[in-house]
C-alpha atoms as a PDB file:
ATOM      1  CA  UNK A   1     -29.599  -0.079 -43.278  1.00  0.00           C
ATOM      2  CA  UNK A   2     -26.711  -0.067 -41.311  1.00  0.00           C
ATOM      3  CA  UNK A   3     -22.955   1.050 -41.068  1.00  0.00           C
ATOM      4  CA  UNK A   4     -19.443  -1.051 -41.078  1.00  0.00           C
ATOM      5  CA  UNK A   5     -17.367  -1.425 -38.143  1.00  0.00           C
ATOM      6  CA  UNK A   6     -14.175   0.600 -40.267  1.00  0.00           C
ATOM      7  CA  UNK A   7     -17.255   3.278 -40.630  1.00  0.00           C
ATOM      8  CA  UNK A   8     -18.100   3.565 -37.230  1.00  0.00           C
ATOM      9  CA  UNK A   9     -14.566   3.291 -36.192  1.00  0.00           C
ATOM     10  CA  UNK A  10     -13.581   6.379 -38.408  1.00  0.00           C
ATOM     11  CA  UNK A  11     -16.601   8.100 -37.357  1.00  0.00           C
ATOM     12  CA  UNK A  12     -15.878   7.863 -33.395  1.00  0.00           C
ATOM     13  CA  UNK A  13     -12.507   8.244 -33.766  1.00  0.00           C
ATOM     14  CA  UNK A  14     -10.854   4.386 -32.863  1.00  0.00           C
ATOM     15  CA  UNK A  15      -9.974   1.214 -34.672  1.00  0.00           C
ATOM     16  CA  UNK A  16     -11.780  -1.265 -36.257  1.00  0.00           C
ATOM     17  CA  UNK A  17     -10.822  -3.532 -33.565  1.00  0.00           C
ATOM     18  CA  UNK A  18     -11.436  -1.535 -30.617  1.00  0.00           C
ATOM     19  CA  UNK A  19     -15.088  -2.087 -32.387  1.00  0.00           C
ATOM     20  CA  UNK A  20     -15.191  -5.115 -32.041  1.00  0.00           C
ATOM     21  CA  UNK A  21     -13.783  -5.321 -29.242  1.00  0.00           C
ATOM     22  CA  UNK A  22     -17.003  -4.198 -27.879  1.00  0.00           C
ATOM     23  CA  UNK A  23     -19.697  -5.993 -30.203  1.00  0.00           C
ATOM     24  CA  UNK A  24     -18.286  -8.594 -27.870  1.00  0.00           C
ATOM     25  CA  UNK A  25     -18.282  -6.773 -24.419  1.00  0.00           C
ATOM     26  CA  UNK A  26     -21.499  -5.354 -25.281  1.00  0.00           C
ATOM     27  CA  UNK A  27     -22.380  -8.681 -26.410  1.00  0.00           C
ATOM     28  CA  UNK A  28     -23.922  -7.326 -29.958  1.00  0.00           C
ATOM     29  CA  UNK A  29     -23.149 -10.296 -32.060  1.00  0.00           C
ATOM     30  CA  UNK A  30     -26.657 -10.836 -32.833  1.00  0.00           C
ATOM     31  CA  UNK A  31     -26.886  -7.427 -34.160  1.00  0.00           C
ATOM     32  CA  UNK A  32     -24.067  -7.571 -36.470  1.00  0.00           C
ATOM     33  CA  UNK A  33     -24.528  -9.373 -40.046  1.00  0.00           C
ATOM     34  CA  UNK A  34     -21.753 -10.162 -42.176  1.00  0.00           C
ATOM     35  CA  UNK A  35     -21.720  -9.609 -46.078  1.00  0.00           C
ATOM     36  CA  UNK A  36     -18.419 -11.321 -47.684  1.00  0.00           C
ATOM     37  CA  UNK A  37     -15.679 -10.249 -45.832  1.00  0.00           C
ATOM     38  CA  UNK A  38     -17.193  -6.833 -44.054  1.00  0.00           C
ATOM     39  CA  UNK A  39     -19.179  -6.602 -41.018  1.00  0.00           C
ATOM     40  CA  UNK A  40     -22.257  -4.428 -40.535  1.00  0.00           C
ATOM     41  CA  UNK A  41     -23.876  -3.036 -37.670  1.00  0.00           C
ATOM     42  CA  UNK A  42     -27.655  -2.336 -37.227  1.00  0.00           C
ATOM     43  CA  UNK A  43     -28.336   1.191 -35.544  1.00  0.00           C
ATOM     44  CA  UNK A  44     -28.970  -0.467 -32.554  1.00  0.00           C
ATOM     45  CA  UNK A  45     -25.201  -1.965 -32.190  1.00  0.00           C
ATOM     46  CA  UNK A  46     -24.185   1.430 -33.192  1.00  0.00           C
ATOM     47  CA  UNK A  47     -25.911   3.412 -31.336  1.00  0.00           C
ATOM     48  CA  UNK A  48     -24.652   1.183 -28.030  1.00  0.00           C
ATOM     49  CA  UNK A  49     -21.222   1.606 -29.080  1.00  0.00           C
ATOM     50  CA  UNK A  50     -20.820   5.561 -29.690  1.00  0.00           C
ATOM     51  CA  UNK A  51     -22.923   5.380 -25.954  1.00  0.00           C
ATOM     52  CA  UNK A  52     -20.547   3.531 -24.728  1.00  0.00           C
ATOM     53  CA  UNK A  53     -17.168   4.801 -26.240  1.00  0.00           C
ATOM     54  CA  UNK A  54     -18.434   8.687 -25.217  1.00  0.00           C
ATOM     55  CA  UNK A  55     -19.617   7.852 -21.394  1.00  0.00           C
ATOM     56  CA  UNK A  56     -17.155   4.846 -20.641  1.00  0.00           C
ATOM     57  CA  UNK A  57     -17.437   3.230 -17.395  1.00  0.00           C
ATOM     58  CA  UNK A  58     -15.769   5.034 -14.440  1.00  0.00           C
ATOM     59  CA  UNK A  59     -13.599   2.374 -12.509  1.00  0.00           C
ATOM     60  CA  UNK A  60     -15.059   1.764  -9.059  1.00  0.00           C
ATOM     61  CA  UNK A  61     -13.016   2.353  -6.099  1.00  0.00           C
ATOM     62  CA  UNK A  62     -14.250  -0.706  -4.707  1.00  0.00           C
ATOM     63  CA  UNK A  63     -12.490  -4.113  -5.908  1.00  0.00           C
ATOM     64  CA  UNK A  64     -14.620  -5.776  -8.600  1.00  0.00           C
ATOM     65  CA  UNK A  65     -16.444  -9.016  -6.793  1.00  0.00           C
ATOM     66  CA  UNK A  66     -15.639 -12.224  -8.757  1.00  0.00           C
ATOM     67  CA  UNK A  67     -18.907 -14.361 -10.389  1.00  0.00           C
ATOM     68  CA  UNK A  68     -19.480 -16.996  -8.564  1.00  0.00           C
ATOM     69  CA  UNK A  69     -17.998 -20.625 -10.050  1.00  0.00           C
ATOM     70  CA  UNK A  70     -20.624 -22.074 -12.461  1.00  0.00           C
ATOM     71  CA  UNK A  71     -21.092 -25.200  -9.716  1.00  0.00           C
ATOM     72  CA  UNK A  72     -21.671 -22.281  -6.773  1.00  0.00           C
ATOM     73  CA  UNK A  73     -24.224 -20.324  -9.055  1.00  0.00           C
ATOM     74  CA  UNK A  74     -26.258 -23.764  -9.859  1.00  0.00           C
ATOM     75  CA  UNK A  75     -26.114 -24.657  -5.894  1.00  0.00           C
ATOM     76  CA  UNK A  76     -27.401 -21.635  -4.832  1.00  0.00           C
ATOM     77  CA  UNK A  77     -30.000 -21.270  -7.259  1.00  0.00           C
ATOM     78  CA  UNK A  78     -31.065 -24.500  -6.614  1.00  0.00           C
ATOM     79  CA  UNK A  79     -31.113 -23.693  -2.732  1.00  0.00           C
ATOM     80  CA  UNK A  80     -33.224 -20.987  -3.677  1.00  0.00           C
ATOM     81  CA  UNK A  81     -35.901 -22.680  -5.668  1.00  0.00           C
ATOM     82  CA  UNK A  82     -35.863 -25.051  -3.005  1.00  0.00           C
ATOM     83  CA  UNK A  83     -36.944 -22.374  -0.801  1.00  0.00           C
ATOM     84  CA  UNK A  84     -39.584 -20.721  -2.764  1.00  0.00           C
ATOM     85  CA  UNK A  85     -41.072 -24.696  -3.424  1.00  0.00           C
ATOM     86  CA  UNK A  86     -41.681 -24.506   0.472  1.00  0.00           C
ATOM     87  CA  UNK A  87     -43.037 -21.449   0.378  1.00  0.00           C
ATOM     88  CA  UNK A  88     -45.271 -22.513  -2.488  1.00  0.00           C
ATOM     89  CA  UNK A  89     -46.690 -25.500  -0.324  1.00  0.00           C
ATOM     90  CA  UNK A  90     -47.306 -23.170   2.906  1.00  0.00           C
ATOM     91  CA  UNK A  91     -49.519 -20.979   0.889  1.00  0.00           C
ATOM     92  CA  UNK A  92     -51.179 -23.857  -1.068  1.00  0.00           C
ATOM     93  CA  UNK A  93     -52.017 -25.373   2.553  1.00  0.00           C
ATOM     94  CA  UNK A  94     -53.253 -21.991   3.860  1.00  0.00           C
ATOM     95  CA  UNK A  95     -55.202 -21.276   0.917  1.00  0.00           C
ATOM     96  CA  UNK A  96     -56.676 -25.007   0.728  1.00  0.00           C
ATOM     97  CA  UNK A  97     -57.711 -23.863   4.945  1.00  0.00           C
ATOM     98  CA  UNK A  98     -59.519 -20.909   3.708  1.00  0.00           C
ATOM     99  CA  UNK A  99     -61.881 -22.544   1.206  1.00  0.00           C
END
């Protein structure tokens, strides 16, 4: 079935954009189908949202730690696959030792 983001919106209380203002931070587009010009939301989607608008986040007293750069994330992971290849090998050639 499913409900419209000015239906949800009225139901919890906020507007329609603060609704879809967190299909996106919730990343829900997938569950969100469009029929002319109104939106609907599968009870998934709004289920996540009224979870998320009635137990939002509480702001850590820590300072949030930036993502890594798209080039630092693809280095490292690379690193890292490098380093499980080798450890790959070292059991292959203790494995090919046993038999």
């Amino acid at each position: 079935m499913g409900i419209t983001k000015r239906e949800i919106a009225s139901e919890l209380g906020v507007s329609k954009r603060t609704i879809a203002n967190y299909i996106g931070k919730l990343g829900l587009g997938n569950h969100v189908s469009r029929n002319g010009n109104t939106d609907i939301l599968d009870d998934f989607a709004a289920a996540a949202i009224a979870d998320a608008l009635k137990n939002p986040e509480k702001p850590s007293r820590q300072p949030a730690v930036a993502a890594p750069a798209p080039d630092s994330l693809a280095d490292s992971l690379a690193a890292q696959l490098e380093i499980e290849r080798s450890r790959n090998a070292e059991l292959m050639e203790a494995l090919a030792v046993e038999r």
